[in-house]
Protein backbone atom coordinates (compact mmCIF):
# COMPACT_ATOMS: atom_id res chain seq x y z
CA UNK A 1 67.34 -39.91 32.08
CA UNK A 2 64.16 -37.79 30.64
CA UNK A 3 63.91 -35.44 33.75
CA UNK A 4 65.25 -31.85 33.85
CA UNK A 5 66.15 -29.26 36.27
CA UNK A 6 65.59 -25.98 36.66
CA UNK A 7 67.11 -24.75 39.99
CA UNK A 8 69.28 -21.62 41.30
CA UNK A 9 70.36 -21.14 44.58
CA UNK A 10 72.06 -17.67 45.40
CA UNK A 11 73.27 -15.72 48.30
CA UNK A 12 73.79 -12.32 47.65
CA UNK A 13 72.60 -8.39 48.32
CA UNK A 14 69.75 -6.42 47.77
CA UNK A 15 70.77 -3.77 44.92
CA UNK A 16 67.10 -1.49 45.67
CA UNK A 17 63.98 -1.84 47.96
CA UNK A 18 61.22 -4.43 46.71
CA UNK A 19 59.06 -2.68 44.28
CA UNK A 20 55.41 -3.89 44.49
CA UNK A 21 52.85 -4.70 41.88
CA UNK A 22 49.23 -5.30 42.97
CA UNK A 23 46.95 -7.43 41.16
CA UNK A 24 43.21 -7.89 40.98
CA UNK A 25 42.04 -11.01 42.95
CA UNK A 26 44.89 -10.03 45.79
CA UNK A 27 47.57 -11.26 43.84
CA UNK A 28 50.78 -9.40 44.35
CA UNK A 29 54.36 -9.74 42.64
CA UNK A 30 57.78 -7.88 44.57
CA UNK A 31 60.71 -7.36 42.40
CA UNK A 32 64.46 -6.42 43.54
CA UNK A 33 68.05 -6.53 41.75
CA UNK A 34 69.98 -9.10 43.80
CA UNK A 35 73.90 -8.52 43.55
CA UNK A 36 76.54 -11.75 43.97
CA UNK A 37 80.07 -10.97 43.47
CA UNK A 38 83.46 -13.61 42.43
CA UNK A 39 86.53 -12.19 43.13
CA UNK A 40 90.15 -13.94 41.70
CA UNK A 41 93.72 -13.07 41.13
CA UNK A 42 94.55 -12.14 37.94
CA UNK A 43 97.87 -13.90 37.25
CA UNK A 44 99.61 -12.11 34.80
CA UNK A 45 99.32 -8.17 36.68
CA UNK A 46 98.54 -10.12 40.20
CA UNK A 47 95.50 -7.78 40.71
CA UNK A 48 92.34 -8.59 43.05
CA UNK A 49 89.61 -8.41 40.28
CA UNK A 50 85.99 -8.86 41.72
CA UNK A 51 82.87 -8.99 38.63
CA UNK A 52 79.55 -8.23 40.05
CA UNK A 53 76.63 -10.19 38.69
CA UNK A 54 73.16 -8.65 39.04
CA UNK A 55 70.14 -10.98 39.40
CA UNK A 56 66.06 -9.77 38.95
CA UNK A 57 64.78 -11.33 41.82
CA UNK A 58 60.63 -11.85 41.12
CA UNK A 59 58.31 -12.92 44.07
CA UNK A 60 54.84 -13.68 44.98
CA UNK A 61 52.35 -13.15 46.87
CA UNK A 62 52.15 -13.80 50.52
CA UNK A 63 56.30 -14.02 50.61
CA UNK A 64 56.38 -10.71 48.20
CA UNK A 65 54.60 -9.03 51.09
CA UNK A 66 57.13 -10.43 53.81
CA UNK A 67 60.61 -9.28 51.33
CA UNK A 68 58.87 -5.82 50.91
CA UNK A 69 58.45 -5.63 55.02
CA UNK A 70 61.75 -6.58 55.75
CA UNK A 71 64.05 -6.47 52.64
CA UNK A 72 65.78 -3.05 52.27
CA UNK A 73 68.66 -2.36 50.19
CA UNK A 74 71.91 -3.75 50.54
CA UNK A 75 70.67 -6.36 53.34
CA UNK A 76 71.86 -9.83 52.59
CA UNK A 77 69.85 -12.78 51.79
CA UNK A 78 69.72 -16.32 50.33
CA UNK A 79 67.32 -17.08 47.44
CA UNK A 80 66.05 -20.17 46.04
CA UNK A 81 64.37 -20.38 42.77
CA UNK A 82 63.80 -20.78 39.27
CA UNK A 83 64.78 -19.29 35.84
CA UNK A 84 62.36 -18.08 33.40
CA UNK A 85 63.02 -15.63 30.65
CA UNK A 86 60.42 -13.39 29.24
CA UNK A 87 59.71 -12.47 25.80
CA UNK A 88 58.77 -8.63 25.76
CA UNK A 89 58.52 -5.87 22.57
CA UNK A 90 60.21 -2.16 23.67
CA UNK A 91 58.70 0.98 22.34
CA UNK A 92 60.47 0.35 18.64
CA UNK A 93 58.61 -3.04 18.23
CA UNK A 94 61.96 -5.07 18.81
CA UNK A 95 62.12 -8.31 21.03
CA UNK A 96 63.19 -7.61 24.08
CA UNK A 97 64.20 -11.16 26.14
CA UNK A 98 64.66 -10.67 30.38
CA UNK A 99 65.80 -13.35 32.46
CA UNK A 100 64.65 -13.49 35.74
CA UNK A 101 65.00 -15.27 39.43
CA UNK A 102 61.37 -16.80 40.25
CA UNK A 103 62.09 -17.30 44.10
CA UNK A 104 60.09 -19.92 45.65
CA UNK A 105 62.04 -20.34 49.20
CA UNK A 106 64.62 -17.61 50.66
CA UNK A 107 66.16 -16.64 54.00
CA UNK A 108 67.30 -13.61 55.40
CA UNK A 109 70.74 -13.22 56.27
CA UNK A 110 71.23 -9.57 57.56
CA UNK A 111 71.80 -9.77 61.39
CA UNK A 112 68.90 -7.36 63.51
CA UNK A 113 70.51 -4.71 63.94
CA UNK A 114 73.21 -4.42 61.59
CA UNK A 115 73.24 -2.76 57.94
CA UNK A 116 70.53 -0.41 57.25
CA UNK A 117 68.39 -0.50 59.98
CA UNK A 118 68.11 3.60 61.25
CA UNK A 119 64.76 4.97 62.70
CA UNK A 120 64.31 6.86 59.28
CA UNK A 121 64.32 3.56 57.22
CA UNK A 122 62.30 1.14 59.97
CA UNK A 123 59.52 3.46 61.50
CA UNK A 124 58.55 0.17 63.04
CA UNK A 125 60.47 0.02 65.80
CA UNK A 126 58.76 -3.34 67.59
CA UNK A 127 58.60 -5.76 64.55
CA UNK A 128 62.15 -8.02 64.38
CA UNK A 129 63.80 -8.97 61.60
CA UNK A 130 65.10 -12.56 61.47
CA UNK A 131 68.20 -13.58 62.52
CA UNK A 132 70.67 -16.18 60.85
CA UNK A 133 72.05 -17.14 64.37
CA UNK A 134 68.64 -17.93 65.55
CA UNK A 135 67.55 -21.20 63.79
CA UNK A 136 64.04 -21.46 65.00
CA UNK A 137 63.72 -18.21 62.60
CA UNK A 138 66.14 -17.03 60.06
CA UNK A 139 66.59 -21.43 58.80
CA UNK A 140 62.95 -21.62 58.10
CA UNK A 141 62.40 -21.10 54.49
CA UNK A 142 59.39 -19.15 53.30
CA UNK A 143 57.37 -20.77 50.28
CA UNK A 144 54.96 -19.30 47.98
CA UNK A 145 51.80 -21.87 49.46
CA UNK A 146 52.43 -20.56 53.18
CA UNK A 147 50.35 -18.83 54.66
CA UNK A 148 51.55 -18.08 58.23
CA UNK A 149 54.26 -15.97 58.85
CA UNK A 150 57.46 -18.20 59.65
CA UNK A 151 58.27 -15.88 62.89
């Protein structure tokens, strides 16, 4: 087999609000820290031990816009993607490597109405989040090439 595969699928929580970058042309890139969490037993103390893995989330465009409307920290949400590392010099010359989540389909999970959702965090009051109970939203995936809103 010559083919390869470069996939992640994760379900997680926001760690921070998606930060916008604005491009020339109308190009636009959203990033966010997504958190995913294991939890075990460890067997010789019998302790719950949970490890927190943090993720750098990167989207585009059209779907960058949509995260940034509705995303806010610590909402839940499924993410479907790509790795890609990047190659970067910090201010003492030294290579720098960062390995980041290129999303190309995702779903919100955070119920309307639950989590974060306070007047002083969603001044508008008439848009509606998705819902995971409601198929005909929240089960649509969002991809980079759409260019309608999926709701």
């Amino acid at each position: 087999m010559s083919g390869t595969l470069n996939k992640v699928m994760l379900i997680g929580h926001t760690g921070d609000d998606v930060k916008m970058h604005y491009f020339e042309g109308g190009n636009s890139i959203g990033r966010f820290p997504l958190a995913t969490n294991e939890t075990y037993v460890n067997k010789t103390t019998n302790e719950r031990v949970t490890n927190t893995e943090w993720h750098n989330i990167v989207v585009r465009n059209k779907a960058a816009e949509i995260c940034e409307k509705y995303l806010k920290k610590g909402d839940m949400v499924y993410i479907e993607g790509r790795l890609k590392t990047r190659k970067w010099q910090d201010d003492k010359g030294l290579d720098r490597y960062s390995t980041e989540v290129h999303c190309t389909d995702f779903t919100f999970l955070t119920p309307k109405g639950s989590g974060n959702e306070t007047p002083q965090n969603n001044p508008e009051q008439n848009v509606q989040k998705p819902q995971a109970t409601q198929p005909s939203q929240a089960a649509k995936s969002i991809t980079e090439e759409e260019d309608d809103l999926p709701f």
